[in-house]
C-alpha atoms as a PDB file:
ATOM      1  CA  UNK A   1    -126.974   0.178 -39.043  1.00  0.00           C
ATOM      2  CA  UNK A   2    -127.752  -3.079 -41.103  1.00  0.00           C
ATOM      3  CA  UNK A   3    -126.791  -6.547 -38.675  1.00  0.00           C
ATOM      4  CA  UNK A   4    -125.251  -9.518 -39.987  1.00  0.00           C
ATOM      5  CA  UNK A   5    -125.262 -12.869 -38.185  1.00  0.00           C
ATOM      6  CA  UNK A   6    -122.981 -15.426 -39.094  1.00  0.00           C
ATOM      7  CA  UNK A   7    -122.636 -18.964 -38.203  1.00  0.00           C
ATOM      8  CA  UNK A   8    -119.537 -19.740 -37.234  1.00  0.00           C
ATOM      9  CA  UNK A   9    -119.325 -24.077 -37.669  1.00  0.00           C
ATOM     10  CA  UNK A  10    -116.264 -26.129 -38.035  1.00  0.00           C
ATOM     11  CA  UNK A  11    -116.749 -28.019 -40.775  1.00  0.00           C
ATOM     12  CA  UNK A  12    -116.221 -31.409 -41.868  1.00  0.00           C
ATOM     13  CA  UNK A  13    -115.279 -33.634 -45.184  1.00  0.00           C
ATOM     14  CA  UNK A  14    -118.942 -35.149 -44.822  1.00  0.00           C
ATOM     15  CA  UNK A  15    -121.016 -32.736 -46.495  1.00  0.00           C
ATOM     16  CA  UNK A  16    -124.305 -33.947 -44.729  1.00  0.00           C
ATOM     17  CA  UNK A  17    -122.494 -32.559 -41.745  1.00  0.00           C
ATOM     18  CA  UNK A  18    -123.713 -28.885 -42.094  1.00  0.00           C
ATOM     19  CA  UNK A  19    -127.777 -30.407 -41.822  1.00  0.00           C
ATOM     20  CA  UNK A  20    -128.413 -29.266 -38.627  1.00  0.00           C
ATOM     21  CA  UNK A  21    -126.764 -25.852 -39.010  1.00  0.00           C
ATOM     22  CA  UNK A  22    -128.816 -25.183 -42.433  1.00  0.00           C
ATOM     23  CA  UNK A  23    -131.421 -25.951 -40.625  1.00  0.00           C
ATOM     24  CA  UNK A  24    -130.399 -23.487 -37.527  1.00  0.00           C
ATOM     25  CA  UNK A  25    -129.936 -21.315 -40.320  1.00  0.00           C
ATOM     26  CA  UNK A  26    -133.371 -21.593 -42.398  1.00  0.00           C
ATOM     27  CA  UNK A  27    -135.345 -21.310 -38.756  1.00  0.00           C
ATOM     28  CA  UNK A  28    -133.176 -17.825 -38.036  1.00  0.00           C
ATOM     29  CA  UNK A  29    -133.921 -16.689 -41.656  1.00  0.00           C
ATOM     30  CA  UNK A  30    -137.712 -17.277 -41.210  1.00  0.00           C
ATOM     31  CA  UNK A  31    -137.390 -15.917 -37.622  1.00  0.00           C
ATOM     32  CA  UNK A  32    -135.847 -12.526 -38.493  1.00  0.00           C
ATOM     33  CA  UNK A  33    -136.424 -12.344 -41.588  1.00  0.00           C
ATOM     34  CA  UNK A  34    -135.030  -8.555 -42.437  1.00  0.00           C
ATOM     35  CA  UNK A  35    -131.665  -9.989 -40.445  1.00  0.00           C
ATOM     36  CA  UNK A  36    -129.015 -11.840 -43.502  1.00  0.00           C
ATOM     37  CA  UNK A  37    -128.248 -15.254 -41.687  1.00  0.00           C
ATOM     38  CA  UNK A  38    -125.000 -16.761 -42.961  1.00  0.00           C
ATOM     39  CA  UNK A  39    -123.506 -20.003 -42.307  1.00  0.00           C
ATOM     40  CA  UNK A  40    -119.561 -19.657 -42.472  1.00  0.00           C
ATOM     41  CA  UNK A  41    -117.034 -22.751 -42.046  1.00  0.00           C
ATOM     42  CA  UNK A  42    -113.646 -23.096 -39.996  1.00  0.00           C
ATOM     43  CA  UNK A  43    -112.376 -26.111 -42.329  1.00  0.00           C
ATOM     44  CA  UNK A  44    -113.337 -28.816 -44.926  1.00  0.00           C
ATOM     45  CA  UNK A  45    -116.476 -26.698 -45.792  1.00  0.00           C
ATOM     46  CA  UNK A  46    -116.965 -23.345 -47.772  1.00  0.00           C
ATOM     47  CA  UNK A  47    -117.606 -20.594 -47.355  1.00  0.00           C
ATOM     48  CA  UNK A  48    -115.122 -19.155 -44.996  1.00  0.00           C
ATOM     49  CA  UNK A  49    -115.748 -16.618 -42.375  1.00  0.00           C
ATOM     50  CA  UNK A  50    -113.779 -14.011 -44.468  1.00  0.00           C
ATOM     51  CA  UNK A  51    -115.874 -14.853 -47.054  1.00  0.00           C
ATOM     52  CA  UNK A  52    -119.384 -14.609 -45.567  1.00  0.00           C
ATOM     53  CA  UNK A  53    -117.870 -10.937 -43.638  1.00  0.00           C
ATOM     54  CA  UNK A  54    -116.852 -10.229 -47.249  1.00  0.00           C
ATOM     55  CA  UNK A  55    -120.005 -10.956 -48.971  1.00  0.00           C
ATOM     56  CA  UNK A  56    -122.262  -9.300 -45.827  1.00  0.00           C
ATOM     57  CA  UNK A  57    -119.988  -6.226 -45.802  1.00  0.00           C
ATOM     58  CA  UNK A  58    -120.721  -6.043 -49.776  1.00  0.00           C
ATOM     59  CA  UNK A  59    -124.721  -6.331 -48.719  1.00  0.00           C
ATOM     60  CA  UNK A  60    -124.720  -3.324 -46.351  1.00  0.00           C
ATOM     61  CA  UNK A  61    -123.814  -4.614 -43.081  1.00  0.00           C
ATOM     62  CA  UNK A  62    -122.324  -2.266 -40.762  1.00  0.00           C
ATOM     63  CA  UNK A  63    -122.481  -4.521 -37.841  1.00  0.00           C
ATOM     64  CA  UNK A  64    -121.923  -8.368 -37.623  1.00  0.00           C
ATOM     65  CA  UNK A  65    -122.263 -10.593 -35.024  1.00  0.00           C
ATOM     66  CA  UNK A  66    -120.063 -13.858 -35.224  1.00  0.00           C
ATOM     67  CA  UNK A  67    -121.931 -16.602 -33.283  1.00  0.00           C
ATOM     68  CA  UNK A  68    -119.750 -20.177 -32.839  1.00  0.00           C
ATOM     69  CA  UNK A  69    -122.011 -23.104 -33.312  1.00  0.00           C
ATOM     70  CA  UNK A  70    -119.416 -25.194 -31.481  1.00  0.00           C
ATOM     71  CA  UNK A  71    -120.141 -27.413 -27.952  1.00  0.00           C
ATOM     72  CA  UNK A  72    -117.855 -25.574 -26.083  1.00  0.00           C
ATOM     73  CA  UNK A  73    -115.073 -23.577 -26.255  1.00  0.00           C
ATOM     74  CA  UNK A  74    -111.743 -25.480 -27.001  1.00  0.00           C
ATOM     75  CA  UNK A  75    -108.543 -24.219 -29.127  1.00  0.00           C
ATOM     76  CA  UNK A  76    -110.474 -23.182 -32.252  1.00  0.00           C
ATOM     77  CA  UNK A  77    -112.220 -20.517 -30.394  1.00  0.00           C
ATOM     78  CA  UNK A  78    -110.048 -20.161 -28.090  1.00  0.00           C
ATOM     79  CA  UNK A  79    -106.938 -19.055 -30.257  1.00  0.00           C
ATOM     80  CA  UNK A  80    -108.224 -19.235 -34.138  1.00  0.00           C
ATOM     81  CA  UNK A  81    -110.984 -17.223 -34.200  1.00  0.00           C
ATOM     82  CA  UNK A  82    -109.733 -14.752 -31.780  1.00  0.00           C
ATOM     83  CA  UNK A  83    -106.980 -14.557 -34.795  1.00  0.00           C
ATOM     84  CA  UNK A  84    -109.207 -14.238 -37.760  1.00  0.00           C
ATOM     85  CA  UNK A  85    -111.107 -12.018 -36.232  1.00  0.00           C
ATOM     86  CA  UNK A  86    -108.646  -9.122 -35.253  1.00  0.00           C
ATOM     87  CA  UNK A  87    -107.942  -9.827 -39.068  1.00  0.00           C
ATOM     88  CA  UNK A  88    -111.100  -9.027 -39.972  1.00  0.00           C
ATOM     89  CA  UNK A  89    -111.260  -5.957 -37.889  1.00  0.00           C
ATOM     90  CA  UNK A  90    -108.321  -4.770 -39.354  1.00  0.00           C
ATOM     91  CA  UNK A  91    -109.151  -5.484 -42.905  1.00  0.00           C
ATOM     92  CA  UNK A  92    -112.691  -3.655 -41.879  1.00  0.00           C
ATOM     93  CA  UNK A  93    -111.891  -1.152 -39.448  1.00  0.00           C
ATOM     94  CA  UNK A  94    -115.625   0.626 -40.145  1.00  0.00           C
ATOM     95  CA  UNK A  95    -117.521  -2.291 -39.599  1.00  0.00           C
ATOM     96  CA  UNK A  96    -118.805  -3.477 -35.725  1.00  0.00           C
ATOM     97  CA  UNK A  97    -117.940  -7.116 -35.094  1.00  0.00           C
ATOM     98  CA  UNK A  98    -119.115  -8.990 -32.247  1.00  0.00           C
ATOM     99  CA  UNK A  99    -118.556 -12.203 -31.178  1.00  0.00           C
ATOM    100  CA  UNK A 100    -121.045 -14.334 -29.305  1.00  0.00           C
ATOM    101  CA  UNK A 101    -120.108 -17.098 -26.729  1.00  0.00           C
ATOM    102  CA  UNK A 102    -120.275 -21.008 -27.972  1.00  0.00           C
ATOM    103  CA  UNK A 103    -123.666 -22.060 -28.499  1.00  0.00           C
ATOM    104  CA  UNK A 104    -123.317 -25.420 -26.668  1.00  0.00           C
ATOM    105  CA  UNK A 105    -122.570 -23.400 -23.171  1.00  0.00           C
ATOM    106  CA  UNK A 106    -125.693 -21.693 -23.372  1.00  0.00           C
ATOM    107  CA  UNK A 107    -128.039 -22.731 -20.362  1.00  0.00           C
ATOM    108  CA  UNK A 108    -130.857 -23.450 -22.713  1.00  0.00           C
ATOM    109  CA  UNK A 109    -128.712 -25.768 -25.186  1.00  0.00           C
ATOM    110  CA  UNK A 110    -127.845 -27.276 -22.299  1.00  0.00           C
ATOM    111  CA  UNK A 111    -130.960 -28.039 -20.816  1.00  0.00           C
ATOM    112  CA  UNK A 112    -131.989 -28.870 -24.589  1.00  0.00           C
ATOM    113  CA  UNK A 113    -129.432 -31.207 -25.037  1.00  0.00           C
ATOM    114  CA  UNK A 114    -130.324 -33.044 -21.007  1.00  0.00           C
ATOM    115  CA  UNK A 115    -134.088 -33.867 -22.454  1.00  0.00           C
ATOM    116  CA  UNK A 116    -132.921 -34.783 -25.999  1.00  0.00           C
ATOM    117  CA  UNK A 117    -130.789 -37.390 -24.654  1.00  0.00           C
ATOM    118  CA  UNK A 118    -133.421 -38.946 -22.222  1.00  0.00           C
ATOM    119  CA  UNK A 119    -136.094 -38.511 -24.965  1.00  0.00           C
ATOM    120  CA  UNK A 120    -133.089 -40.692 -27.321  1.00  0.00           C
ATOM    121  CA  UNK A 121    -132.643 -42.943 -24.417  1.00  0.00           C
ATOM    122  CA  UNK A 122    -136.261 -43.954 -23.477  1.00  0.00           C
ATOM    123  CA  UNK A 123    -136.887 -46.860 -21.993  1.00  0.00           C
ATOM    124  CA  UNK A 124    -133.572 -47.941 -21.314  1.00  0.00           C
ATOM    125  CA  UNK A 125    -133.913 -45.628 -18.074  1.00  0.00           C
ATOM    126  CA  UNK A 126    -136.260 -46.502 -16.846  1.00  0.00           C
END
């Protein structure tokens, strides 16, 4: 059964925003690279998450794995995408959806995220 992984960010009006996630996104495309890696937007930004299930769905994928690119989970994960997801699920009752936890509360973002800010802070420290 063909995998999906989709991105799930939140968007903003800024459009240099999304960077970091295109850039998560490029390194997971050259990292797996038979795996389609989409990047799918809560608000502001397109495309949606129906659209990117839509659009994987019409590529072959059987199975897709929603992963939130957020900090930590707060009322859009805790309530929305619960939501659009059952709607999804009902829309595609053959395809496998799975939804990972937020990427922020990962041990090794976190742990990332600790040595990024004391390489950022430097000297003042010390």
């Amino acid at each position: 059964m063909k995998t999906a992984l989709i991105l799930f960010a939140h968007g903003a009006r800024d459009p240099e925003w999304a960077s970091p996630m295109r850039r998560v996104q490029a390194l997971l495309r050259g990292r797996v690279p038979e795996t389609p890696v989409e990047l799918a937007f809560l608000e502001f930004m397109t495309p949606s998450l129906a659209e990117c299930v839509a659009d994987a769905i019409a590529a072959g994928a059987g199975r897709i794995v929603v992963l939130p690119m957020f900090i930590a989970r707060g009322g859009h994960l805790k309530r929305e995408l619960p939501e659009m997801l059952a709607a999804l699920r009902s829309t595609y009752p053959q395809v496998e959806f799975s939804l990972g936890n937020a990427i922020g509360e990962h041990e090794v973002v976190v742990q990332a995220m600790a040595e990024a800010a004391l390489l950022l802070a430097g000297s003042e420290l010390a």
